[in-house]
C-alpha atoms as a PDB file:
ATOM      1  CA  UNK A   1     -15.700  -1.948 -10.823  1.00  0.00           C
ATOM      2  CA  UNK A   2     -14.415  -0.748 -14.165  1.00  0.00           C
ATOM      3  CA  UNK A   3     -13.265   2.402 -13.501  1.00  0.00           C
ATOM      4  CA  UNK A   4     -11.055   0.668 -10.379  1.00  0.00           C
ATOM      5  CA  UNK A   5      -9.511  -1.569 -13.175  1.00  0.00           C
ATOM      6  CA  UNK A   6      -9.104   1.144 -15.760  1.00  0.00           C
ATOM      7  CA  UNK A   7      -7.125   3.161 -12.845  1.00  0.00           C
ATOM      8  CA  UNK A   8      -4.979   0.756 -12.042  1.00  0.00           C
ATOM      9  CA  UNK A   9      -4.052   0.167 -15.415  1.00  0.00           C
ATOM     10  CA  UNK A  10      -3.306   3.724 -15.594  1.00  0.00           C
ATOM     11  CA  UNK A  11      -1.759   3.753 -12.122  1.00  0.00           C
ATOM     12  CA  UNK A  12       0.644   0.365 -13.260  1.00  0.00           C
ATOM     13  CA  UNK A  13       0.933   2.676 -16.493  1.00  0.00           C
ATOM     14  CA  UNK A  14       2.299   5.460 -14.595  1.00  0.00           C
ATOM     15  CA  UNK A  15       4.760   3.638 -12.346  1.00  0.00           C
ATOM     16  CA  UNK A  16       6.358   2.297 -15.773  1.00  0.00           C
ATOM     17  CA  UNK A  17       6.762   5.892 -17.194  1.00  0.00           C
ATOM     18  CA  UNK A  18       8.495   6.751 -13.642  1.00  0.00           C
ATOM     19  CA  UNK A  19      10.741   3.646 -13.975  1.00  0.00           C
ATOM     20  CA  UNK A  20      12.197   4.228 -17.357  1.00  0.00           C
ATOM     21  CA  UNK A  21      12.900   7.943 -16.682  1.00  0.00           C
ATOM     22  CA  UNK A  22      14.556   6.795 -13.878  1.00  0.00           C
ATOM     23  CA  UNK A  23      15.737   3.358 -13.937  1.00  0.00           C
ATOM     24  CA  UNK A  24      15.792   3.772  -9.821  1.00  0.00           C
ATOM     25  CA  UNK A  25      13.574   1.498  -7.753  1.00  0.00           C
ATOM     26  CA  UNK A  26      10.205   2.736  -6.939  1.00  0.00           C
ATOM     27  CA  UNK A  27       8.311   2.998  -3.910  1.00  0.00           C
ATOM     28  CA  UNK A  28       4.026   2.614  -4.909  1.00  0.00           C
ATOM     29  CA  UNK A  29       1.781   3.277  -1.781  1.00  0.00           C
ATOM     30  CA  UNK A  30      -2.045   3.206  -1.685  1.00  0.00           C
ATOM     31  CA  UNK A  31      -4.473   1.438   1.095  1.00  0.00           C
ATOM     32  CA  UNK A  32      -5.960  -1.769   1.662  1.00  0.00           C
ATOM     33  CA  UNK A  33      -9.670  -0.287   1.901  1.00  0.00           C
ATOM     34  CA  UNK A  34     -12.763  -2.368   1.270  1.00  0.00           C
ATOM     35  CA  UNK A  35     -15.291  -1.408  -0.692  1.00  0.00           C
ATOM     36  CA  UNK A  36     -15.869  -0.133  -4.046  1.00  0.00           C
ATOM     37  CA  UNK A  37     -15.249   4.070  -2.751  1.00  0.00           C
ATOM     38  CA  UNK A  38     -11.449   4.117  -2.632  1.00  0.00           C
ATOM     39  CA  UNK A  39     -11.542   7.845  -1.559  1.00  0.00           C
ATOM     40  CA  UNK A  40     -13.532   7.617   1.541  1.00  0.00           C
ATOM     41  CA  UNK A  41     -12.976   9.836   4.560  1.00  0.00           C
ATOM     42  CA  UNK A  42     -11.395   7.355   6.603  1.00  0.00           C
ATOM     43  CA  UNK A  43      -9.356   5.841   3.099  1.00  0.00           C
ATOM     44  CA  UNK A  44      -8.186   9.262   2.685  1.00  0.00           C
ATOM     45  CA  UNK A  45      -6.937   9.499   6.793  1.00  0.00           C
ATOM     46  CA  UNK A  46      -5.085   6.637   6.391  1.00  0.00           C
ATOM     47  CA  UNK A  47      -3.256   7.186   2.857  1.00  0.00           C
ATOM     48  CA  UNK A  48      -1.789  10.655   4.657  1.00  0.00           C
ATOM     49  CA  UNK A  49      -0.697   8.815   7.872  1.00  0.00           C
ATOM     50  CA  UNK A  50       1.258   6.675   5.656  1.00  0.00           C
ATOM     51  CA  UNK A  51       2.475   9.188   3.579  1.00  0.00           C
ATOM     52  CA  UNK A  52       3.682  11.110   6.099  1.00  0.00           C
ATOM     53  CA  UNK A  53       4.898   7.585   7.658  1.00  0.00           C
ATOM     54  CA  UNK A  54       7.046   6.314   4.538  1.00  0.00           C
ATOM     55  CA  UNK A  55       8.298   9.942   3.291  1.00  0.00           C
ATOM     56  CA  UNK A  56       9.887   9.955   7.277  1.00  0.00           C
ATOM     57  CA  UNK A  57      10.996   6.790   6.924  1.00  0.00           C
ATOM     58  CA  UNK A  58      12.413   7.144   3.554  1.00  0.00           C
ATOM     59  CA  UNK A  59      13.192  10.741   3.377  1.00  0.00           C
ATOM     60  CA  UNK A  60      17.292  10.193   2.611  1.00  0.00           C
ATOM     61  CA  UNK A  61      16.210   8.487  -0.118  1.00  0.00           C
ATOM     62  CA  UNK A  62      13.791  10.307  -1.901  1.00  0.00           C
ATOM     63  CA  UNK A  63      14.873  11.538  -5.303  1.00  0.00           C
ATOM     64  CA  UNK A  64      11.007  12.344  -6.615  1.00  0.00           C
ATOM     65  CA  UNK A  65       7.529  11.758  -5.756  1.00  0.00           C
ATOM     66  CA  UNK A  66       3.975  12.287  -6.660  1.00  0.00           C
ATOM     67  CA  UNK A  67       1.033  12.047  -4.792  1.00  0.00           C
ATOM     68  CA  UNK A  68      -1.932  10.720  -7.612  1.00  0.00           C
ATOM     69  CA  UNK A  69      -5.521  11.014  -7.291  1.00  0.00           C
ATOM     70  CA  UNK A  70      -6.898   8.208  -8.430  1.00  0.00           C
ATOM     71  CA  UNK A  71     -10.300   6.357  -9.223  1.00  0.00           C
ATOM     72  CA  UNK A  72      -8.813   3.257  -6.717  1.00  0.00           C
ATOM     73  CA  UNK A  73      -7.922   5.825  -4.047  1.00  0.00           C
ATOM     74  CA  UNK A  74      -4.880   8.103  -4.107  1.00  0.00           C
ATOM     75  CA  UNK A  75      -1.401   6.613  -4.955  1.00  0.00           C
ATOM     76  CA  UNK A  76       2.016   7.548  -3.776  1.00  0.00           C
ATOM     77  CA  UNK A  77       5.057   7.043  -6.129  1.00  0.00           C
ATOM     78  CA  UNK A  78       8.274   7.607  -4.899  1.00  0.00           C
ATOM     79  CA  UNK A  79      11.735   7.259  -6.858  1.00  0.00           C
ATOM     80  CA  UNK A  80      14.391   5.424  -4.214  1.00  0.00           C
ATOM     81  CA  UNK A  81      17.936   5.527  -4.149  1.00  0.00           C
ATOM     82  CA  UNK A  82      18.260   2.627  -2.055  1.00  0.00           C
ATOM     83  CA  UNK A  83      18.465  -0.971  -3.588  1.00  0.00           C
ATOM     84  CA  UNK A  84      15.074  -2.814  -4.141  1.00  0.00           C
ATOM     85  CA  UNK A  85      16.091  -5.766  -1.546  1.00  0.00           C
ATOM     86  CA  UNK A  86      16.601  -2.723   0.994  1.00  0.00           C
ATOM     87  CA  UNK A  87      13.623  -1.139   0.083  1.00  0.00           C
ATOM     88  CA  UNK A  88      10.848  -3.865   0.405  1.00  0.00           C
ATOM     89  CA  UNK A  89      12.753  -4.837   4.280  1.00  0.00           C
ATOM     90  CA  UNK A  90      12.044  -0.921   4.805  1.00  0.00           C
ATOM     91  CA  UNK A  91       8.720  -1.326   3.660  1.00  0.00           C
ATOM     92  CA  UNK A  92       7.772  -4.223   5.403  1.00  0.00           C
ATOM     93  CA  UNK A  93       9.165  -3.216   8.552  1.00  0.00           C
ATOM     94  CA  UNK A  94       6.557  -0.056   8.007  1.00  0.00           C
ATOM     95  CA  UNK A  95       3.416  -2.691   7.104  1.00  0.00           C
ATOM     96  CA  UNK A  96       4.122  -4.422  10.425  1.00  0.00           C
ATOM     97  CA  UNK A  97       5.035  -2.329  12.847  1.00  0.00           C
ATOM     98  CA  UNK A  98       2.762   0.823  12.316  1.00  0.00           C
ATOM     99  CA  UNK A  99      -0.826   0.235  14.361  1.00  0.00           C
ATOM    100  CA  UNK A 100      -2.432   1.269  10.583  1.00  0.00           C
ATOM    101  CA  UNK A 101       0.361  -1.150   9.118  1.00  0.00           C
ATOM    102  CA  UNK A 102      -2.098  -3.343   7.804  1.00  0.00           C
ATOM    103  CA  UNK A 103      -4.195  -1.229   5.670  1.00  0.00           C
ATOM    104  CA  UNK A 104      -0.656  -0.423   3.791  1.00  0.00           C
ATOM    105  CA  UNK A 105       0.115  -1.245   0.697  1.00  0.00           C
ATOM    106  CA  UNK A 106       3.487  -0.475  -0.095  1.00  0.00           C
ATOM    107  CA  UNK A 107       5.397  -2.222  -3.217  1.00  0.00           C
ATOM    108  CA  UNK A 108       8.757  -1.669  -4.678  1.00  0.00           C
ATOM    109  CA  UNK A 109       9.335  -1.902  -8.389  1.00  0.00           C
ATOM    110  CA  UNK A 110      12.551  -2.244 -10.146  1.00  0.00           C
ATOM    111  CA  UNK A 111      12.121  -3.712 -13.035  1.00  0.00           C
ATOM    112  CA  UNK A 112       9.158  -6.697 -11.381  1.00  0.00           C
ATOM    113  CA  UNK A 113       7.708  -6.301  -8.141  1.00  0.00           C
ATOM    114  CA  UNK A 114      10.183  -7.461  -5.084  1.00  0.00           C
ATOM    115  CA  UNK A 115       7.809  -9.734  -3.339  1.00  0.00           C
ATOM    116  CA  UNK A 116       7.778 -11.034   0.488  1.00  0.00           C
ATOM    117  CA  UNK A 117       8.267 -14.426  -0.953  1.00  0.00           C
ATOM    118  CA  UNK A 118      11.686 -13.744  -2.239  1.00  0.00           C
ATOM    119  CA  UNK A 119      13.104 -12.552   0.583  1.00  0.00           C
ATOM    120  CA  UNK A 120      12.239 -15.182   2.731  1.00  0.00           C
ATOM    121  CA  UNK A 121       9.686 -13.209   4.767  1.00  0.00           C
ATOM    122  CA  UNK A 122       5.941 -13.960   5.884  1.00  0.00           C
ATOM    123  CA  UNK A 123       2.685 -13.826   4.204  1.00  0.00           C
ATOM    124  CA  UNK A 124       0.510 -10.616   4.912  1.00  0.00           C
ATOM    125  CA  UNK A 125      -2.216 -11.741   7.492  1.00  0.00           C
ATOM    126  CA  UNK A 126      -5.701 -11.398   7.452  1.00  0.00           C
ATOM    127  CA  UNK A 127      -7.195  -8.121   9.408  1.00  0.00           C
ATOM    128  CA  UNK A 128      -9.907 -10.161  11.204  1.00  0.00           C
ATOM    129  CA  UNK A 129      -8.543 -13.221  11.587  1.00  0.00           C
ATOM    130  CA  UNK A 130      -5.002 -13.114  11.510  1.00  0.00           C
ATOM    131  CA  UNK A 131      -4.770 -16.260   9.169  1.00  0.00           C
ATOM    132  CA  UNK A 132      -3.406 -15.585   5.760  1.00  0.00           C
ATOM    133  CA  UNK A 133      -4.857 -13.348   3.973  1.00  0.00           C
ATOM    134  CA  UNK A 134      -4.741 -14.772   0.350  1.00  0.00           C
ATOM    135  CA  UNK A 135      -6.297 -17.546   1.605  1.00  0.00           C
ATOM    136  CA  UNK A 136      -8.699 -15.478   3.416  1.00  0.00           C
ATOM    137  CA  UNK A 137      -9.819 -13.768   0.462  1.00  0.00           C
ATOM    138  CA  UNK A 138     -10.180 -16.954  -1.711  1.00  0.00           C
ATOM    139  CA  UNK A 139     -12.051 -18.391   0.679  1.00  0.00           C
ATOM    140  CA  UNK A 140     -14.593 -15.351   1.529  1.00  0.00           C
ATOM    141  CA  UNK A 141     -14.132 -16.060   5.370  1.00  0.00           C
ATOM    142  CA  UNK A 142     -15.512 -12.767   6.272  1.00  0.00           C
ATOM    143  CA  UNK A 143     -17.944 -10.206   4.858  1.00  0.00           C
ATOM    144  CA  UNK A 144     -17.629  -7.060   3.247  1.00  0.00           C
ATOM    145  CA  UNK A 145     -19.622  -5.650   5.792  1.00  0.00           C
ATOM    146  CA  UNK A 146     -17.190  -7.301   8.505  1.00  0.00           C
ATOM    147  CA  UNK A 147     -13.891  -6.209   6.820  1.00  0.00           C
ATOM    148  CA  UNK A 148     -15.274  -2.271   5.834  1.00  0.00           C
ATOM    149  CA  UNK A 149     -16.220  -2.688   9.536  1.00  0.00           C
ATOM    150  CA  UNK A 150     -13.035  -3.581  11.181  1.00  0.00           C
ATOM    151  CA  UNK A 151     -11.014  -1.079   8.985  1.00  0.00           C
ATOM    152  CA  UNK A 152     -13.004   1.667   9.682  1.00  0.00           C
ATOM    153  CA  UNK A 153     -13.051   0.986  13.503  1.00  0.00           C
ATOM    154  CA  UNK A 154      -9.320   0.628  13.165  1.00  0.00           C
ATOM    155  CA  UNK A 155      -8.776   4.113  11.509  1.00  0.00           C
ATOM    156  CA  UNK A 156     -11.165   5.939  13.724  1.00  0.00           C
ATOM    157  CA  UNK A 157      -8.984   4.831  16.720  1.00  0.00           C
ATOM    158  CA  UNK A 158      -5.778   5.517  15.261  1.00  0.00           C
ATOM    159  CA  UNK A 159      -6.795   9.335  14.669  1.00  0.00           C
ATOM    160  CA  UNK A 160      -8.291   9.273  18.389  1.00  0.00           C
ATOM    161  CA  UNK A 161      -5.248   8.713  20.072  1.00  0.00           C
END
């Protein structure tokens, strides 16, 4: 568990270099996988459907981007020229529509996070459940087991089809 918190220090690290070079917004992408092995098989199938899924999805945009191997599974930065505001509704759309959606992680930076909060939208909900999923986690409503589970099952389909 320490090396996962030393890398995302580094990661946060990272994105904060990219930001002051560029003073753009930035795009950070990595999975929602369980587990303490962020760089699974299955972690790793998802990260590159996304990838492939945001760099489409954002590729007007695009000034720069780096794909990092990382300790907490890999990482995709991206520097945007496209306003934050427009960015996390871009993003979002992506995290909800997309049948992997849910395993995304996508945040935009410029400056502090732009959160789903501030732009009036929804909470993230839970994988197995559908509740929210903060309050899913804080409460422990489901195992590990159940979660790694459900995510795998979920990826394995995805690459079936």
């Amino acid at each position: 568990m320490d090396k996962i918190l030393k890398a995302r220090e580094d990661n946060f690290n990272f994105m904060l270099e990219i930001f002051e070079k560029y003073k753009k917004t930035i795009i950070i992408c990595r999975i929602n996988y369980p587990g303490v092995d962020k760089n699974s098989e299955n972690s790793e199938i998802a990260f590159e459907n996304m990838r492939k899924k945001v760099t489409a999805e954002f590729s007007k945009n695009i000034l720069y981007s780096y794909n990092k191997n990382s300790f907490d599974g890999k990482i995709f930065f991206g520097v945007l020229d496209l306003p934050p505001r427009d960015s996390k509704l871009k993003a979002v759309s992506l995290e909800e529509k997309d049948k992997l959606g849910r395993l995304f992680d996508i945040d935009i930076f410029h400056g502090d996070f732009i959160s789903r909060k501030e732009l009036n939208l929804p909470e993230r909900r839970c994988f197995i459940c559908d509740r929210n999923s903060r309050e899913c986690m804080r409460e422990h409503n489901h195992s590990n087991a159940e979660i790694e589970n459900y995510v795998n099952k979920l990826i394995i389909s995805s690459t079936a089809e």
